[in-house]
Protein backbone atom coordinates (compact mmCIF):
# COMPACT_ATOMS: atom_id res chain seq x y z
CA UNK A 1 3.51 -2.14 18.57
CA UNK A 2 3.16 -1.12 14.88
CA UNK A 3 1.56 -3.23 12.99
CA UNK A 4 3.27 -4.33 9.56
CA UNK A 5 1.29 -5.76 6.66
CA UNK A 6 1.59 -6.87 3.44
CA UNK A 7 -0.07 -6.35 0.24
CA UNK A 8 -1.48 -8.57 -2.36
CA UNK A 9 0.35 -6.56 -4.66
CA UNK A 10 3.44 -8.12 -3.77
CA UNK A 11 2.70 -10.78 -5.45
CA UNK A 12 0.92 -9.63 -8.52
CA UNK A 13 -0.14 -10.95 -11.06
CA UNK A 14 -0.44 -13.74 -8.51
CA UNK A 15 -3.53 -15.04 -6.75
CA UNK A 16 -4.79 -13.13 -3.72
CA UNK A 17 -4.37 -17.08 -2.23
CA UNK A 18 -0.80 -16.77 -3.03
CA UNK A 19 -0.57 -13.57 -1.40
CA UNK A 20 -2.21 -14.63 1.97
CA UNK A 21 -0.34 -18.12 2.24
CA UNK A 22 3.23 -15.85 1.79
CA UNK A 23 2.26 -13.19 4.29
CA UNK A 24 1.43 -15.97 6.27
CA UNK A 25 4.85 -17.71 6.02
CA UNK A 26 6.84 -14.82 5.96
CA UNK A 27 5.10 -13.82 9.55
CA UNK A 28 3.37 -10.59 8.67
CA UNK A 29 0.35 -8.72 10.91
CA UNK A 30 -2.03 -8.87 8.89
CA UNK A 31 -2.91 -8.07 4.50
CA UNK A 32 -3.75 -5.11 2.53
CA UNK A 33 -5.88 -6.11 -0.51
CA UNK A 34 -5.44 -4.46 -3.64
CA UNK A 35 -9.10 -4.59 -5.57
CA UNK A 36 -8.08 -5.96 -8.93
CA UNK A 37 -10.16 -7.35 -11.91
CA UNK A 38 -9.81 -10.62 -9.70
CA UNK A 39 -13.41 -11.28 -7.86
CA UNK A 40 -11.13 -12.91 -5.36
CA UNK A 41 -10.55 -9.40 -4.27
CA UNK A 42 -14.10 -7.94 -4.79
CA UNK A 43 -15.58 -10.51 -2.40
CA UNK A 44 -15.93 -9.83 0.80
CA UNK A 45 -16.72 -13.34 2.11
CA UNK A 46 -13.58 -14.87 -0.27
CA UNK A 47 -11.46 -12.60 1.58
CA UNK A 48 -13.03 -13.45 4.75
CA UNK A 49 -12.56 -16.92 4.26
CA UNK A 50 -8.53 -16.38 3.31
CA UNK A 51 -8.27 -14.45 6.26
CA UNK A 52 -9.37 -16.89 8.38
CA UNK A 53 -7.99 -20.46 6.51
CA UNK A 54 -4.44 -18.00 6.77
CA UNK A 55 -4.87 -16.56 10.33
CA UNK A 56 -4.32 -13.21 8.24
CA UNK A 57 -6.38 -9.95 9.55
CA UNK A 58 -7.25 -8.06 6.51
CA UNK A 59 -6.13 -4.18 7.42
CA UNK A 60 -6.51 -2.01 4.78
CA UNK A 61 -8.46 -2.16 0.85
CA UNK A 62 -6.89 -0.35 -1.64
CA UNK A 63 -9.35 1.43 -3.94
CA UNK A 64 -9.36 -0.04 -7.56
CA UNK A 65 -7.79 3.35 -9.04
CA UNK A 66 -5.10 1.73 -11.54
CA UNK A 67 -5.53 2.14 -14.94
CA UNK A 68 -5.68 -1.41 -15.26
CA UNK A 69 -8.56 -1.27 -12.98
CA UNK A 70 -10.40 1.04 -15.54
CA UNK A 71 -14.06 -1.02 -14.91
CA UNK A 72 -14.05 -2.56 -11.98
CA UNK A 73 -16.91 -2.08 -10.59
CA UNK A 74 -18.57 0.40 -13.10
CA UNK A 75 -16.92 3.89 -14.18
CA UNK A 76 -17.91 6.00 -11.40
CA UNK A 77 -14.89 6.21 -9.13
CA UNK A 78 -17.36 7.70 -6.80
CA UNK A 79 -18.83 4.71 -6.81
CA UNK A 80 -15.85 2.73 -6.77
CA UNK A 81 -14.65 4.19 -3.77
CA UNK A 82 -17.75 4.00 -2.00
CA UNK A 83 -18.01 0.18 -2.64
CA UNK A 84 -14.43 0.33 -1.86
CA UNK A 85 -15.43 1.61 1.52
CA UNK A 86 -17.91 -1.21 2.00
CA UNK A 87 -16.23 -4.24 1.47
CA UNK A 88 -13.36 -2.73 4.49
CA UNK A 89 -16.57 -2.71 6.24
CA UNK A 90 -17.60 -6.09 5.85
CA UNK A 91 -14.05 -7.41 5.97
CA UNK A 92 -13.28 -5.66 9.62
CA UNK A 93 -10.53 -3.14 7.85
CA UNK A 94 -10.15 -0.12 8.96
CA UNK A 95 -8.45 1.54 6.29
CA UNK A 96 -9.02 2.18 2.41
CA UNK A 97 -6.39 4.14 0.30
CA UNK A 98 -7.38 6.13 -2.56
CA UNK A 99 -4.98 7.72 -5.14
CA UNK A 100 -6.23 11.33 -6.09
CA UNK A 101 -8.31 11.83 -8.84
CA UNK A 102 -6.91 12.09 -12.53
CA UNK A 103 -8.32 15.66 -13.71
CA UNK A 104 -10.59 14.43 -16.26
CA UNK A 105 -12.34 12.73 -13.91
CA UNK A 106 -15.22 15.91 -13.77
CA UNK A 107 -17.11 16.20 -10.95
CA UNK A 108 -15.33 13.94 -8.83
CA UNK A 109 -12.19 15.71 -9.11
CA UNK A 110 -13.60 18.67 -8.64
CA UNK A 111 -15.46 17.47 -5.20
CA UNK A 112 -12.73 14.51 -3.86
CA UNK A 113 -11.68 15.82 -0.48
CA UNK A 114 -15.61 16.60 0.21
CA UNK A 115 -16.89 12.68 -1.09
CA UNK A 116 -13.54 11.27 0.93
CA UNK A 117 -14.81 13.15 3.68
CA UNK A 118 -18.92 11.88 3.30
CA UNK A 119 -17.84 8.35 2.59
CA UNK A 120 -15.39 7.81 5.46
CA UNK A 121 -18.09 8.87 7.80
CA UNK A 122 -21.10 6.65 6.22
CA UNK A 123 -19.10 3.51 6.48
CA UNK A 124 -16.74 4.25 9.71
CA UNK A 125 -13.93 4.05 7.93
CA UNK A 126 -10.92 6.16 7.47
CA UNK A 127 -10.08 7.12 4.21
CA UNK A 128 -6.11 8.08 3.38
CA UNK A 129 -5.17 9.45 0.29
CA UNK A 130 -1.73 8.38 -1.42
CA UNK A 131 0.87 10.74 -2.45
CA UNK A 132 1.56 10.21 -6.27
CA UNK A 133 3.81 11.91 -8.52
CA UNK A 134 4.28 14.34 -11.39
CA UNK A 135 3.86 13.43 -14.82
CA UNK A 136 5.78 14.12 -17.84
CA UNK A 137 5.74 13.67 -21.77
CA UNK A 138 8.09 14.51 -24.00
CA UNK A 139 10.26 16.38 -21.56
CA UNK A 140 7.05 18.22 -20.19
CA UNK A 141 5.05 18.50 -17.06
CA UNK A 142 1.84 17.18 -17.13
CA UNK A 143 -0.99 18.11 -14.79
CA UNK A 144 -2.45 14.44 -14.66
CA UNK A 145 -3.97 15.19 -11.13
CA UNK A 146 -6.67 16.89 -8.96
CA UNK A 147 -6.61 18.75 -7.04
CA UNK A 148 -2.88 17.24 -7.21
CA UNK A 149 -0.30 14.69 -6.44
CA UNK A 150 0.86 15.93 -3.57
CA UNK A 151 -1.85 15.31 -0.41
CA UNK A 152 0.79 17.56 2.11
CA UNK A 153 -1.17 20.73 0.58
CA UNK A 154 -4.21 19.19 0.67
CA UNK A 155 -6.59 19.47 3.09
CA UNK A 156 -7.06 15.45 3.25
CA UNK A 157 -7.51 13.91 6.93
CA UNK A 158 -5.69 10.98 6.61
CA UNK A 159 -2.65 10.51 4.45
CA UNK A 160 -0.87 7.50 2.84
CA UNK A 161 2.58 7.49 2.06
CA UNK A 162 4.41 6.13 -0.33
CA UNK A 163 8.00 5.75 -0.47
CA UNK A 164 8.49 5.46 -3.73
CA UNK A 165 6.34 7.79 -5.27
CA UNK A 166 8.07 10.23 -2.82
CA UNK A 167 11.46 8.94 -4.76
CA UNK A 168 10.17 9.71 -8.46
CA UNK A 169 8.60 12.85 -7.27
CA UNK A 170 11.76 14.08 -5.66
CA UNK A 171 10.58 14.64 -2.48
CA UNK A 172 12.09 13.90 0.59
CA UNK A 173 10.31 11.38 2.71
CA UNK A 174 11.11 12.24 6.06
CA UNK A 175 10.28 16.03 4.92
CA UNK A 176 6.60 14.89 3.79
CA UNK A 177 6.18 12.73 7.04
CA UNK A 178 7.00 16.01 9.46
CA UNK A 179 5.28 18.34 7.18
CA UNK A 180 2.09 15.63 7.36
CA UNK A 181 2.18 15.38 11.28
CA UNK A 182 -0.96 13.70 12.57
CA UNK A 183 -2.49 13.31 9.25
CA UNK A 184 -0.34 10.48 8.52
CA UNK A 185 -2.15 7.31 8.86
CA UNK A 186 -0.94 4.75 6.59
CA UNK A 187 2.57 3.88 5.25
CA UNK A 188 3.38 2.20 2.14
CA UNK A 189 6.53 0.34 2.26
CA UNK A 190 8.70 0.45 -0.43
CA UNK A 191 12.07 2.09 -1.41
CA UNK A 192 12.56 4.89 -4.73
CA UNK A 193 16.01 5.18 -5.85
CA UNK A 194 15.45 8.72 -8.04
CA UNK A 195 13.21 11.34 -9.29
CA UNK A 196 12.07 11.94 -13.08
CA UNK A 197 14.35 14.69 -13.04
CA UNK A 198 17.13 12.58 -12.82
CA UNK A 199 15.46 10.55 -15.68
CA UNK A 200 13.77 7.41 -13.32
CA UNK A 201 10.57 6.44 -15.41
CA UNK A 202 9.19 3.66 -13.45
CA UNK A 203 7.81 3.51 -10.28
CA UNK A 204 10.61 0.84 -8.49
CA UNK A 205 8.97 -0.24 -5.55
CA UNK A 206 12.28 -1.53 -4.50
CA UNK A 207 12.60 -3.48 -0.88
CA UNK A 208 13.02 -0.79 1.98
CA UNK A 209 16.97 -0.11 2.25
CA UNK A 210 17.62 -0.13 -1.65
CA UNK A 211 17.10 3.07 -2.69
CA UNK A 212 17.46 6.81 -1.46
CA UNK A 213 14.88 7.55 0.82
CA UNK A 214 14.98 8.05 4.67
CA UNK A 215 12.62 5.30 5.64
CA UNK A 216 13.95 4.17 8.83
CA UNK A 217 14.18 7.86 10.06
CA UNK A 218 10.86 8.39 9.36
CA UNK A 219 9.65 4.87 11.17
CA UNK A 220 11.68 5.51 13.95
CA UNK A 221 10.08 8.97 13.98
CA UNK A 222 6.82 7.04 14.43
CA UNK A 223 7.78 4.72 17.08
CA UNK A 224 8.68 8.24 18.76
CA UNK A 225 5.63 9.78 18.59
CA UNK A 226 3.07 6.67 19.40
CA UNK A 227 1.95 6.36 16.04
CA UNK A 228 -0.81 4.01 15.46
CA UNK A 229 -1.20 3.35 12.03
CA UNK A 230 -0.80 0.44 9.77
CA UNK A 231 2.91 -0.11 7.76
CA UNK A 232 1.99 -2.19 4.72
CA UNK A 233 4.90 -3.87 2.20
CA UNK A 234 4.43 -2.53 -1.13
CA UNK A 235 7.41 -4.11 -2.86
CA UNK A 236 8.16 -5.47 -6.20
CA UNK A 237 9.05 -9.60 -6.30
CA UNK A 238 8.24 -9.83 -9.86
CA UNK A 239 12.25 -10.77 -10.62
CA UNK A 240 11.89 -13.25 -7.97
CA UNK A 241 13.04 -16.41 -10.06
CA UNK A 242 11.33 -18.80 -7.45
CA UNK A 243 9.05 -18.81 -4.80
CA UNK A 244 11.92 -19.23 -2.13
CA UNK A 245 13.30 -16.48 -3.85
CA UNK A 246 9.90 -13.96 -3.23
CA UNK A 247 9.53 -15.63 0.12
CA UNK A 248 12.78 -14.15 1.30
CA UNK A 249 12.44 -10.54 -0.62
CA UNK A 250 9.39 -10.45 1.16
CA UNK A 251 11.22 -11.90 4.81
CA UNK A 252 13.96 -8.87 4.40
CA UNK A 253 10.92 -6.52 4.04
CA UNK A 254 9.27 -7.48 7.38
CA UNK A 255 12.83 -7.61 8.83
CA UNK A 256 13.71 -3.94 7.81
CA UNK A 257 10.47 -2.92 9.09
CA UNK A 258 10.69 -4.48 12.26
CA UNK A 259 14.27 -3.40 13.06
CA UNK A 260 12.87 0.18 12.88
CA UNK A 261 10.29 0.24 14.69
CA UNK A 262 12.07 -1.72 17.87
CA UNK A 263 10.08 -5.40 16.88
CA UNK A 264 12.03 -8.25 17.16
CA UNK A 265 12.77 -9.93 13.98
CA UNK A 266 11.82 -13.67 14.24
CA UNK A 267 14.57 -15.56 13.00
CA UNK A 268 12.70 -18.79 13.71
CA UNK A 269 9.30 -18.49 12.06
CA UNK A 270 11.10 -17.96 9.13
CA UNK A 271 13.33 -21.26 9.20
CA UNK A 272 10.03 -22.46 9.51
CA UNK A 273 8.17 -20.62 6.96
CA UNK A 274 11.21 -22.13 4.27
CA UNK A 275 10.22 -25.18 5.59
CA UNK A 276 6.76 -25.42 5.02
CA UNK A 277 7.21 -23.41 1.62
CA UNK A 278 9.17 -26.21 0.28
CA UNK A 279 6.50 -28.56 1.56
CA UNK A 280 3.93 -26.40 -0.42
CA UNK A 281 6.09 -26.12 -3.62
CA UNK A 282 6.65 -30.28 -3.42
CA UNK A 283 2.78 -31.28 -3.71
């Protein structure tokens, strides 16, 4: 079966803690961990240690490529991805997903695909690159990436997509999914409800189902074909009022996810997960 994870940024600005102990409840496969200016997430024995006091595999580290993540670990995104790289390494994960480079980035725009390509193979681990999306100011395209946003005309190996960037940059999920075939590794799941051109400025992240995009086609189109690759939540709970609340956004994520890809959803461990939340929440 597909396995379905969860990412600590579900829960950000949260703890990586709080992110385990949800993905726990909720009944997820296993964590993606976003590398933040939390050491939590820089550490590979503190995430060894959540995995294990969580029963919680860690699958995939997601390169520290945010803007908010400007120096972590130095300014070298080379560097960052290669220490990226190593703590999925020392953390048994078998994935790490980088976002293209921005342009001004010299030299490491200018070689990406080649130092994706190098650092995969020094640390046995396969490197997908996200689809992003176009940029505009003032009414005007911006060329914020390279060699670009898009990584179906790139010649990347491995390929993470995202729903909703595929939403804001008007592009048609199932469409990228086909057009990626086998370099499709990694899936991102999360829900876009419009492109810039219909005047979205934010990147939703909305729970699978609530926007536009053909993501149970394209899941179903994976169960198909014997895919073997990790699908990781990537949803926004920040309007979650409560925990309960984020505990069952997160619930209805796993449940969309399993539906598609013929898993049965279990009912049960989630009575049970409410349960012990409220236990949690009461100490």
């Amino acid at each position: 079966m597909i396995t379905i994870g969860m990412s600590t940024s579900c829960v950000f600005p949260l703890s990586p803690e709080h992110a385990f102990r949800l993905a726990s409840l909720a009944g997820y496969d296993g964590i993606e961990v976003m590398v933040t200016r939390d050491e939590t997430t820089q550490s590979a024995d503190a995430l060894r240690a959540l995995s294990e006091k969580y029963s919680m595999p860690i699958l995939s580290i997601h390169a520290p490529v945010l803007l908010l993540t400007h120096f972590v670990w130095g300014r070298d995104p080379k560097v960052k991805l290669e220490r990226s790289a190593a703590l999925a390494r020392d953390v048994g994960a078998s994935t790490v997903v980088v976002h293209p480079p921005f342009r001004w980035q010299s030299g490491y725009a200018e070689d990406f695909l080649q130092i994706v390509r190098e650092t995969s193979a020094a640390y046995g681990t396969e490197i997908a690159v996200e689809n992003m999306f176009p940029w505009k100011v003032g009414g005007r395209s911006l060329k914020a990436y390279s060699p670009g946003w898009d990584p179906t005309v790139m010649d990347a190996d491995a390929v993470t997509l995202d729903f909703s960037h595929a939403a804001l940059s008007g592009r048609d999920g199932l469409e990228m999914a086909t057009a990626l075939g086998t370099r499709l590794r990694h899936i991102h799941l999360c829900d876009g409800s419009g492109s810039l051109d219909e005047g979205k400025v934010f990147d939703e992240h909305l729970l699978p189902g609530r926007g536009s995009q053909p993501i149970g086609e394209v899941l179903g189109m994976l169960v198909a074909s014997g895919w073997s690759g990790h699908v990781v939540a990537e949803v926004n709970t920040r309007k979650a009022r409560t925990e309960q609340e984020r505990l069952e956004l997160l619930v209805e994520t796993l449940a969309y996810a399993r539906t598609h890809t013929a898993q049965p959803v279990r009912k049960q461990r989630f009575a049970r997960s409410r349960k012990a939340l409220g236990t949690l929440l009461s100490r």
